[in-house]
C-alpha atoms as a PDB file:
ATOM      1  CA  UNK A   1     -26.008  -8.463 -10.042  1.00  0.00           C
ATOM      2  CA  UNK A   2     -26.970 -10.393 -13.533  1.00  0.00           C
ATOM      3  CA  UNK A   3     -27.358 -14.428 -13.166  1.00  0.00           C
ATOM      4  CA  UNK A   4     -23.543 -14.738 -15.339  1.00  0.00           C
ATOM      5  CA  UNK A   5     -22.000 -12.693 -12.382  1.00  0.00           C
ATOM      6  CA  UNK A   6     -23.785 -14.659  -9.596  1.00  0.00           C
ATOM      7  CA  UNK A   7     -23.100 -18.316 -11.353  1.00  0.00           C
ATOM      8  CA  UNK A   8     -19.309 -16.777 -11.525  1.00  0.00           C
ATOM      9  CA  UNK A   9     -19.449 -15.867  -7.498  1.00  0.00           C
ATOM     10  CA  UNK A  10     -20.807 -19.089  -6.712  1.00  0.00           C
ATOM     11  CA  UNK A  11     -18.134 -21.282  -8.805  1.00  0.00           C
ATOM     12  CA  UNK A  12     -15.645 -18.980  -7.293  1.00  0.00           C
ATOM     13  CA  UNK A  13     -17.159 -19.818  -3.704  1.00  0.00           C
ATOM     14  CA  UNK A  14     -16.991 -23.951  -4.528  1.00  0.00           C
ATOM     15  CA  UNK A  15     -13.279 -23.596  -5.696  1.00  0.00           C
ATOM     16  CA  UNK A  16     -12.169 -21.612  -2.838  1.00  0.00           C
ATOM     17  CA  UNK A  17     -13.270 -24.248  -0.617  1.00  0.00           C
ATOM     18  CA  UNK A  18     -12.146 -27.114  -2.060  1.00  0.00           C
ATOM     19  CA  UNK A  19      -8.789 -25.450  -3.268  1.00  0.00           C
ATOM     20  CA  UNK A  20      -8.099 -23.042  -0.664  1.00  0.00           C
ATOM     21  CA  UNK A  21      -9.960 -23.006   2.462  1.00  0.00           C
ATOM     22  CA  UNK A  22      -9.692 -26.547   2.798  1.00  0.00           C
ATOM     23  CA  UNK A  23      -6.296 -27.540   1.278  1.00  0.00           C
ATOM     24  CA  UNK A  24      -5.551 -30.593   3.168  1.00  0.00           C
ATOM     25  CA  UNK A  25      -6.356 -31.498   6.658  1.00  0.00           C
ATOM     26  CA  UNK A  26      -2.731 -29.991   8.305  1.00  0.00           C
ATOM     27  CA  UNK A  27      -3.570 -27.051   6.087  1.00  0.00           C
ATOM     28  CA  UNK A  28      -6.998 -26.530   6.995  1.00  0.00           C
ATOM     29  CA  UNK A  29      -6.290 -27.009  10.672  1.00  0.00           C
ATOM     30  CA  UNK A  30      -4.402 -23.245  11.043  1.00  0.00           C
ATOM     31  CA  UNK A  31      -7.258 -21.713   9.172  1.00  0.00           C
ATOM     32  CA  UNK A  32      -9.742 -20.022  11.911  1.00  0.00           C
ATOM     33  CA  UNK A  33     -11.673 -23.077  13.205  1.00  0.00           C
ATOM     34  CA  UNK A  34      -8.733 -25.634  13.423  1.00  0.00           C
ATOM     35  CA  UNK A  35      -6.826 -27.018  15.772  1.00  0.00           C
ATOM     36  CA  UNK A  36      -4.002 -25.579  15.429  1.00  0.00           C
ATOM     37  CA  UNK A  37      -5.703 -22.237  15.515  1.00  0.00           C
ATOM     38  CA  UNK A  38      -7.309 -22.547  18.309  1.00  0.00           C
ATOM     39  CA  UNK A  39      -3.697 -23.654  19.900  1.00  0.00           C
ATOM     40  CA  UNK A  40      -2.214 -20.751  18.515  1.00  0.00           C
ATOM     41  CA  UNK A  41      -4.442 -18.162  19.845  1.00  0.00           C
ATOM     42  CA  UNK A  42      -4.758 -19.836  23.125  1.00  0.00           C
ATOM     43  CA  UNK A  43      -3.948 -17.563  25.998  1.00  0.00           C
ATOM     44  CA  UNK A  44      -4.143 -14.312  24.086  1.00  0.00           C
ATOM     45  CA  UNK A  45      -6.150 -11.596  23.943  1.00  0.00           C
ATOM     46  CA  UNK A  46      -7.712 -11.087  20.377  1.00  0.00           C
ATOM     47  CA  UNK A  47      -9.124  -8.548  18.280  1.00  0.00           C
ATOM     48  CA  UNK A  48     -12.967  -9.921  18.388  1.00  0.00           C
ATOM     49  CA  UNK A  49     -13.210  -9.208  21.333  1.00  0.00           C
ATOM     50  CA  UNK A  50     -10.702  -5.878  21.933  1.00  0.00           C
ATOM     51  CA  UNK A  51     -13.830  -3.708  22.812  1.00  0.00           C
ATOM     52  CA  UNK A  52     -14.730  -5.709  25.878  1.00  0.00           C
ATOM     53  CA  UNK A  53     -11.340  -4.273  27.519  1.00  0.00           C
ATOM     54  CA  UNK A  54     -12.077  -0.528  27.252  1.00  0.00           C
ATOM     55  CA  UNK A  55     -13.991   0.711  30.217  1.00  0.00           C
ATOM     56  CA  UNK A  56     -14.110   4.439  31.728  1.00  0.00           C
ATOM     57  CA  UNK A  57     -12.460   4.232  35.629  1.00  0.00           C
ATOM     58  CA  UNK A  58     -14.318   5.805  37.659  1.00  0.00           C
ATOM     59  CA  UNK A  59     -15.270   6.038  41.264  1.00  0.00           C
ATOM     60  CA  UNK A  60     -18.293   5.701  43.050  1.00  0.00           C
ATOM     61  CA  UNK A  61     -20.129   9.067  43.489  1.00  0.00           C
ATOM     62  CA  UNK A  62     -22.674   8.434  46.327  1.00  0.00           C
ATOM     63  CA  UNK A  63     -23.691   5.204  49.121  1.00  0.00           C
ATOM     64  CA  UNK A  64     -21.140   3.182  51.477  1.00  0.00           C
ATOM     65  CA  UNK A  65     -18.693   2.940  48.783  1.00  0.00           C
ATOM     66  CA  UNK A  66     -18.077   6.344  47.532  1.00  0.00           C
ATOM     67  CA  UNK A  67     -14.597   7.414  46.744  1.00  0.00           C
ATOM     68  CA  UNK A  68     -13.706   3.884  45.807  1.00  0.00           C
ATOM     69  CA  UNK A  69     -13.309   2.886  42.744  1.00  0.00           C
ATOM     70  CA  UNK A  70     -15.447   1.093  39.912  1.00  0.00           C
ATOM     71  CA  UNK A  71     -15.205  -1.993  39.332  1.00  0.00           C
ATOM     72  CA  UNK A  72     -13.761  -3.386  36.049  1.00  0.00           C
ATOM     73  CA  UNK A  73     -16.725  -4.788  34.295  1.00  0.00           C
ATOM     74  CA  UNK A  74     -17.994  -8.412  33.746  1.00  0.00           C
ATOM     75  CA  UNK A  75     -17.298  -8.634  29.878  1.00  0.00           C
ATOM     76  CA  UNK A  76     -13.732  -7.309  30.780  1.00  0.00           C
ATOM     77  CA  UNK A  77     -12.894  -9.865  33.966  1.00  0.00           C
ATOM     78  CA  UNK A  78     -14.577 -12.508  32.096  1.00  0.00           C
ATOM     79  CA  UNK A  79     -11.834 -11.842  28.896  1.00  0.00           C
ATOM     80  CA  UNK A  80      -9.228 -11.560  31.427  1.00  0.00           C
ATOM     81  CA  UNK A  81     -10.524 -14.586  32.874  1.00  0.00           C
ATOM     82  CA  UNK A  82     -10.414 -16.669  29.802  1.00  0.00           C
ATOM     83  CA  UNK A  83      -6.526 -15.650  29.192  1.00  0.00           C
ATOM     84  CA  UNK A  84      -5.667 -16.918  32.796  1.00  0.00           C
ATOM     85  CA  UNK A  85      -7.779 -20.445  32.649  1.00  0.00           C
ATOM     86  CA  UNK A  86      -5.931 -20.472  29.012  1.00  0.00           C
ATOM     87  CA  UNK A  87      -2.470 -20.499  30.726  1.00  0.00           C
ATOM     88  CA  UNK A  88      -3.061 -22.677  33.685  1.00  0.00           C
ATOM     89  CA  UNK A  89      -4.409 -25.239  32.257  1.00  0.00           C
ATOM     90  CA  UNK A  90      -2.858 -25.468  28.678  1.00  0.00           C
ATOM     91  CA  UNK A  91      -6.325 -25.884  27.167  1.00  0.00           C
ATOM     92  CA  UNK A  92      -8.594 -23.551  24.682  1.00  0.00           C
ATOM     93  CA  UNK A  93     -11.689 -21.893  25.648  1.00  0.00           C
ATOM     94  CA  UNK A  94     -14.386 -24.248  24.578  1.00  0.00           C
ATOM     95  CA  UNK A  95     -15.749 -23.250  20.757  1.00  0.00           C
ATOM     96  CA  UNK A  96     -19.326 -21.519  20.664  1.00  0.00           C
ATOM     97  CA  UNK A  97     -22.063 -23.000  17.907  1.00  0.00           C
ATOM     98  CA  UNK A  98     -25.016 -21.234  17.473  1.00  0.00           C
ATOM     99  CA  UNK A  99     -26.986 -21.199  14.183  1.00  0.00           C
ATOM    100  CA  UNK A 100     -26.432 -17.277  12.949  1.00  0.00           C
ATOM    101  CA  UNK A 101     -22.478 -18.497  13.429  1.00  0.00           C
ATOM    102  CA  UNK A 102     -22.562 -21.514  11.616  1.00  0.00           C
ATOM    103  CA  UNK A 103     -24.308 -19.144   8.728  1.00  0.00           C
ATOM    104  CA  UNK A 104     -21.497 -16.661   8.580  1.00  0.00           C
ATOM    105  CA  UNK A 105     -19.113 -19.197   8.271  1.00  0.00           C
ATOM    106  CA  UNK A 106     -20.884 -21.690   5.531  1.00  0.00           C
ATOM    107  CA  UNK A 107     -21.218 -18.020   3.286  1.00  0.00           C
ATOM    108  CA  UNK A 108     -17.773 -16.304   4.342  1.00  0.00           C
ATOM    109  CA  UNK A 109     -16.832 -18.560   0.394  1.00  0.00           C
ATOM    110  CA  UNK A 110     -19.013 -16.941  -1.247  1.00  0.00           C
ATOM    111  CA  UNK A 111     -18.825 -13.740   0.208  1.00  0.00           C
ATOM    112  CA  UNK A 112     -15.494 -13.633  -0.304  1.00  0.00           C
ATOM    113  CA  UNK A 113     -15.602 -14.484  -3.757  1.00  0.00           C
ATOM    114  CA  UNK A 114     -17.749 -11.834  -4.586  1.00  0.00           C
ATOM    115  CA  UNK A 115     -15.553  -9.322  -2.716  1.00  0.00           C
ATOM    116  CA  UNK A 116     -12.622 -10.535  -5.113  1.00  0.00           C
ATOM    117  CA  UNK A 117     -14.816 -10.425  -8.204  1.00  0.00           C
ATOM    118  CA  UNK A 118     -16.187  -6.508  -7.572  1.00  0.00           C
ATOM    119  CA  UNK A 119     -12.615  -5.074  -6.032  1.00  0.00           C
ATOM    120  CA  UNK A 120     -10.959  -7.216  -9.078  1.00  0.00           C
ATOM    121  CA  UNK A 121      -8.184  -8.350  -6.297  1.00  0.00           C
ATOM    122  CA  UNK A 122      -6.936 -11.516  -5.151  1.00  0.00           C
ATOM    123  CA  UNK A 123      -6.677 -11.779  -1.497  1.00  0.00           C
ATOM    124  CA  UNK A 124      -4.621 -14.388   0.698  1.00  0.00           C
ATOM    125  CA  UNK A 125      -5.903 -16.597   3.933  1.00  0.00           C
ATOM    126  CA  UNK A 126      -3.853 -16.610   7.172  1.00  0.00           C
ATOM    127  CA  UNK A 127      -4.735 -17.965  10.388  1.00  0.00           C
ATOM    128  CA  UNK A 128      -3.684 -16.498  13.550  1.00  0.00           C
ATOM    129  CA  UNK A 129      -1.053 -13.392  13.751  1.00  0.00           C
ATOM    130  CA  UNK A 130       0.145 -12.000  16.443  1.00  0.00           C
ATOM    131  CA  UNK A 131       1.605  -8.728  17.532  1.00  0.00           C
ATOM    132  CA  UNK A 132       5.228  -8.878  16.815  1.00  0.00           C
ATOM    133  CA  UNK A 133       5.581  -6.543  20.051  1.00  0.00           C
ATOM    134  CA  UNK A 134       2.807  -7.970  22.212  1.00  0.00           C
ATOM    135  CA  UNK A 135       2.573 -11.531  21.586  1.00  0.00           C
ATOM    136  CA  UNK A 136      -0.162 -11.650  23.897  1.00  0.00           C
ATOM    137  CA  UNK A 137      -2.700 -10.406  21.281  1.00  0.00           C
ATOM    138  CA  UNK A 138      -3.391 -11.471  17.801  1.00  0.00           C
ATOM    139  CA  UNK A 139      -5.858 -11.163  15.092  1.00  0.00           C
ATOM    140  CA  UNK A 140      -7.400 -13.755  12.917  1.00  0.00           C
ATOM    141  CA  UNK A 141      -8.368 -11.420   9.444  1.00  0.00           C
ATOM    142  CA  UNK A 142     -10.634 -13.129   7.093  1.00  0.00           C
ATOM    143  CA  UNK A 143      -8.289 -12.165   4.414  1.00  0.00           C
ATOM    144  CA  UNK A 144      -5.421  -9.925   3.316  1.00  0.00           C
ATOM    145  CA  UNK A 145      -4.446  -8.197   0.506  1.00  0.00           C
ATOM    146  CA  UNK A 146      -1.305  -7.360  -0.699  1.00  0.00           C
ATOM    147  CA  UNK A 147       0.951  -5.985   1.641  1.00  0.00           C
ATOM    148  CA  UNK A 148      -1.070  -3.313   2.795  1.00  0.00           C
ATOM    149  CA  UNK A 149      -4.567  -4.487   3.491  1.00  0.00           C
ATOM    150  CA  UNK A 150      -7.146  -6.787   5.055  1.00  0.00           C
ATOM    151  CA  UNK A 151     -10.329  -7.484   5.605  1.00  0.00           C
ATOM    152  CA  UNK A 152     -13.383  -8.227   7.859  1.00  0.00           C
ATOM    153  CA  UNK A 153     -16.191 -10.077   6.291  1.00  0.00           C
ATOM    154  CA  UNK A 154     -20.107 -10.694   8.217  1.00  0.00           C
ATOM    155  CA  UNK A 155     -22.793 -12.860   6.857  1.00  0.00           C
ATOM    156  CA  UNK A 156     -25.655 -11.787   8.784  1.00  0.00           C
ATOM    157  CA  UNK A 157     -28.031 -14.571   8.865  1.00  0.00           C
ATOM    158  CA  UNK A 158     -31.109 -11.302   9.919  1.00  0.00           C
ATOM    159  CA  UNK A 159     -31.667  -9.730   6.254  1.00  0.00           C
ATOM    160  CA  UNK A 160     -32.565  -6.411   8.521  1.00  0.00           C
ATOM    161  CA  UNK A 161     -28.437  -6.257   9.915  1.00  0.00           C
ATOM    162  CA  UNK A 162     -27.686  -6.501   6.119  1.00  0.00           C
ATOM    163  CA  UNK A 163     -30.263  -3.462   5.607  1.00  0.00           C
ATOM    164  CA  UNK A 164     -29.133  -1.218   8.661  1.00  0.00           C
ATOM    165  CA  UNK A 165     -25.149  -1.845   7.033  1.00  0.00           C
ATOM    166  CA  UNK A 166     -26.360  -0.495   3.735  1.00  0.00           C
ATOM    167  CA  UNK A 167     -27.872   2.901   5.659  1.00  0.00           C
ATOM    168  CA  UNK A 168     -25.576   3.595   8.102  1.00  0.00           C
ATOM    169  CA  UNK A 169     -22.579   1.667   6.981  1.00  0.00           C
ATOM    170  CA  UNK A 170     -20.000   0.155   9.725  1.00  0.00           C
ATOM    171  CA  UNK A 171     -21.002  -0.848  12.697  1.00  0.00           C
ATOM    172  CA  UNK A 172     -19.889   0.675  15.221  1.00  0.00           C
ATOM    173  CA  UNK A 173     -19.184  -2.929  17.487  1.00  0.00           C
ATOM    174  CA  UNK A 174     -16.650  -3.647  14.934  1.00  0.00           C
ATOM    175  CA  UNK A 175     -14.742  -0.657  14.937  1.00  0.00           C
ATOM    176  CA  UNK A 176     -12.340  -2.170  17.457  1.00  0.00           C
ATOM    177  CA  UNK A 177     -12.100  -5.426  15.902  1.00  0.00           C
ATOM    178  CA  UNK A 178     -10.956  -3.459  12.608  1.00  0.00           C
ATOM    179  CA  UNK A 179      -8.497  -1.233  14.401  1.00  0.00           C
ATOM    180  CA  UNK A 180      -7.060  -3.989  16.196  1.00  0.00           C
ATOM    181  CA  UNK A 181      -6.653  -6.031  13.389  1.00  0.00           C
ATOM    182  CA  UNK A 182      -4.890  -3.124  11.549  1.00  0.00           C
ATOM    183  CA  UNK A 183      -2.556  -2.503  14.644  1.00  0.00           C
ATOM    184  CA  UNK A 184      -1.783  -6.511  15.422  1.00  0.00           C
ATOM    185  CA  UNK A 185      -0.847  -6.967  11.790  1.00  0.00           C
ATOM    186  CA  UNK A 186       0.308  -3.024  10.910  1.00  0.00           C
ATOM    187  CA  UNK A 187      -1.460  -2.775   7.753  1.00  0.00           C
ATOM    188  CA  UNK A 188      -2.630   0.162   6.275  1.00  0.00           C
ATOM    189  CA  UNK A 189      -6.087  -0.240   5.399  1.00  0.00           C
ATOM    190  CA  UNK A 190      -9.071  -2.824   6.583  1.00  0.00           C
ATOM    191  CA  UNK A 191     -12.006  -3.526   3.833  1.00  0.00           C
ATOM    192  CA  UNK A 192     -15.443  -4.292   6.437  1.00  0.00           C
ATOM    193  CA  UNK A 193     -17.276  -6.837   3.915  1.00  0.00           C
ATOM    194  CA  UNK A 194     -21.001  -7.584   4.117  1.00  0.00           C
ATOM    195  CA  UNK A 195     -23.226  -9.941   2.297  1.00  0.00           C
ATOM    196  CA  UNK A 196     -26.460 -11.305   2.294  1.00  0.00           C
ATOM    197  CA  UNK A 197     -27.310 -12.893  -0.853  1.00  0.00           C
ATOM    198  CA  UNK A 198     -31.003 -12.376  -0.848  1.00  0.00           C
ATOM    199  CA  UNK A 199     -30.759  -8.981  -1.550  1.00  0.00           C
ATOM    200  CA  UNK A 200     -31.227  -8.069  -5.353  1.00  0.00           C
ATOM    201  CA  UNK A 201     -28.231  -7.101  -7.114  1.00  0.00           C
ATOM    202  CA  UNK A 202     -25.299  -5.106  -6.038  1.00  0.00           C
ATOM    203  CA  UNK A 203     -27.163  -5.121  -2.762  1.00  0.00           C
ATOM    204  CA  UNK A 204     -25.860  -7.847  -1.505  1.00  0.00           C
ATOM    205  CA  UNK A 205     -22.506  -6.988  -0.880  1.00  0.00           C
ATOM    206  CA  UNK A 206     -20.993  -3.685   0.964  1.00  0.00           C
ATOM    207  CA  UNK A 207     -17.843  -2.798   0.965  1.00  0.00           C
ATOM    208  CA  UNK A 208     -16.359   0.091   3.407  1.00  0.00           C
ATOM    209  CA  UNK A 209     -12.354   0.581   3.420  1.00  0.00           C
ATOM    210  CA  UNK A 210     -11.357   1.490   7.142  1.00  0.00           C
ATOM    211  CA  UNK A 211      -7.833   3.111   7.512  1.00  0.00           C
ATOM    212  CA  UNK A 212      -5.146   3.296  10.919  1.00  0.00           C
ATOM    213  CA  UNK A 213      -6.920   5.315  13.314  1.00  0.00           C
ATOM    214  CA  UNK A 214      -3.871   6.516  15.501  1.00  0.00           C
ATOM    215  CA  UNK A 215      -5.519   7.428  18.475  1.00  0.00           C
ATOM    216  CA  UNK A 216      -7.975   4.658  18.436  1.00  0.00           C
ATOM    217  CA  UNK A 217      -4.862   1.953  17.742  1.00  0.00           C
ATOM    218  CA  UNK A 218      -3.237   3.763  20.767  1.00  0.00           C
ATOM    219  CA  UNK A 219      -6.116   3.053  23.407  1.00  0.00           C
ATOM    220  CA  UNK A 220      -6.566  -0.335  21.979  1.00  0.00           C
ATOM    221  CA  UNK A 221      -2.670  -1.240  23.094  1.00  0.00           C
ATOM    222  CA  UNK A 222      -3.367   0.707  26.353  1.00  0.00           C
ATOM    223  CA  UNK A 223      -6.050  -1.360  27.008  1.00  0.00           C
ATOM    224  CA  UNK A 224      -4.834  -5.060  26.017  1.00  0.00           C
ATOM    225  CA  UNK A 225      -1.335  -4.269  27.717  1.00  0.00           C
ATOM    226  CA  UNK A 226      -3.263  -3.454  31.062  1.00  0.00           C
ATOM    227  CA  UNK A 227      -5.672  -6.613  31.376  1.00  0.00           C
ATOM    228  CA  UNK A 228      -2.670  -8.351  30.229  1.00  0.00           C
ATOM    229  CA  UNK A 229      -0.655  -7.202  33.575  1.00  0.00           C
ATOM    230  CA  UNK A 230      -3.547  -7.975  35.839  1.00  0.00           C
ATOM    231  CA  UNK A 231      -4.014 -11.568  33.893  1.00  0.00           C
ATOM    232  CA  UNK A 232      -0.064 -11.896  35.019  1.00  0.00           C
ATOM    233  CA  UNK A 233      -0.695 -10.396  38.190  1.00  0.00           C
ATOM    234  CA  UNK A 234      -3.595 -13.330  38.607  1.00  0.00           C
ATOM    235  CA  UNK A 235      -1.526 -16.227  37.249  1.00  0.00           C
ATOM    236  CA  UNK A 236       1.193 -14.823  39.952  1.00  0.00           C
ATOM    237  CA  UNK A 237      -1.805 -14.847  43.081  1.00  0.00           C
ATOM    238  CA  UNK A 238      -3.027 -18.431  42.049  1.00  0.00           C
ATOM    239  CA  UNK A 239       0.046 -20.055  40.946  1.00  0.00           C
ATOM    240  CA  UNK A 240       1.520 -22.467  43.875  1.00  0.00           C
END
């Protein structure tokens, strides 16, 4: 990457968040991070954290309890969890900080920008969508583009996530994050952005386009429409 096409990536980066990101305060507040984000998602299931619903049933094989089955694992109770405290009490799940977050999201500008600049696209900003069949699950993309695609960026603080990315490509924790947000929003295509700006050149940014995988999309719906009956089936238990 020459020093014309970085200073371009990095005036890119300063106007996006002063003319887009940030548009005005009501503007900004629908943008992931605001209020009214963090309204709008409440009590939903969303695509960050789709993989943490999947789990193989199974029964116990051996001991006290065999023939009876598994239970459904923390990560997926916890989720499940979340969606019911959501719901009876009308308020969000408190926001996470830590340092490698607050990283991703100061670069996501810039990275973006520099997506825009080497795929020579424009892409839009949205805030939270949801399914227009399930509206108990949504999707917060970093960006879309056009009418068919989307996109996924990560700013890994750790130069050696950057490094594995550029080996091996995708990561396979995101590949249900990407497929969800392709089936919440029924575009065709998701672009998996990431960039670390410390590597030389066109090193610092990878690109991989990720298209509808049917069967994956399919289990994805199975598995947010079932933790979303035994959410219900909670709310119904607890509920006076």
């Amino acid at each position: 990457m020459s020093g014309e096409q970085q200073d371009f990536i990095e005036r890119m980066a300063s106007d996006f968040n002063e003319a887009m990101f940030y548009p005005g305060p009501e503007d900004a507040d629908a943008f992931q991070g605001g209020e009214d984000w963090q309204e709008d998602r409440r009590g939903c299931f969303t695509a960050s954290i789709f993989a943490n619903l999947n789990y193989v049933k199974d029964d116990f094989k051996s001991g006290p309890r065999k023939g009876q089955p598994r239970p459904s694992p923390k990560l997926r109770m916890d989720e499940i969890d979340r969606v019911v405290a959501e719901i009876l009490t009308g308020k969000c799940k408190e926001s996470i900080s830590a340092k490698a977050l607050d990283y991703g999201r100061e670069m996501e500008p810039e990275a973006l920008a520099a997506y825009e600049a080497h795929q020579g696209v424009l892409t839009e900003l949205t805030g939270f969508i949801r399914h227009k069949d399930f509206a108990f699950a949504g999707a917060s993309p970093d960006f879309l583009v056009g009418d068919e695609g989307g996109g996924e960026i990560k700013c890994p603080m750790s130069i050696t996530v950057h490094a594995t990315t550029l080996r091996t490509g995708l990561p396979p924790e995101h590949i249900e994050q990407i497929q969800g947000g392709l089936w919440v929003t029924g575009r065709t295509y998701w672009d998996f952005v990431s960039y670390n700006p410390h590597f030389p050149g066109d090193l610092a940014l990878y690109v991989e386009r990720v298209y509808r995988d049917e069967a994956v999309i399919a289990r994805i719906e199975a598995d947010v429409v079932e933790a979303w009956a035994e959410a219900q089936a909670i709310i119904a238990r607890l509920s006076p």
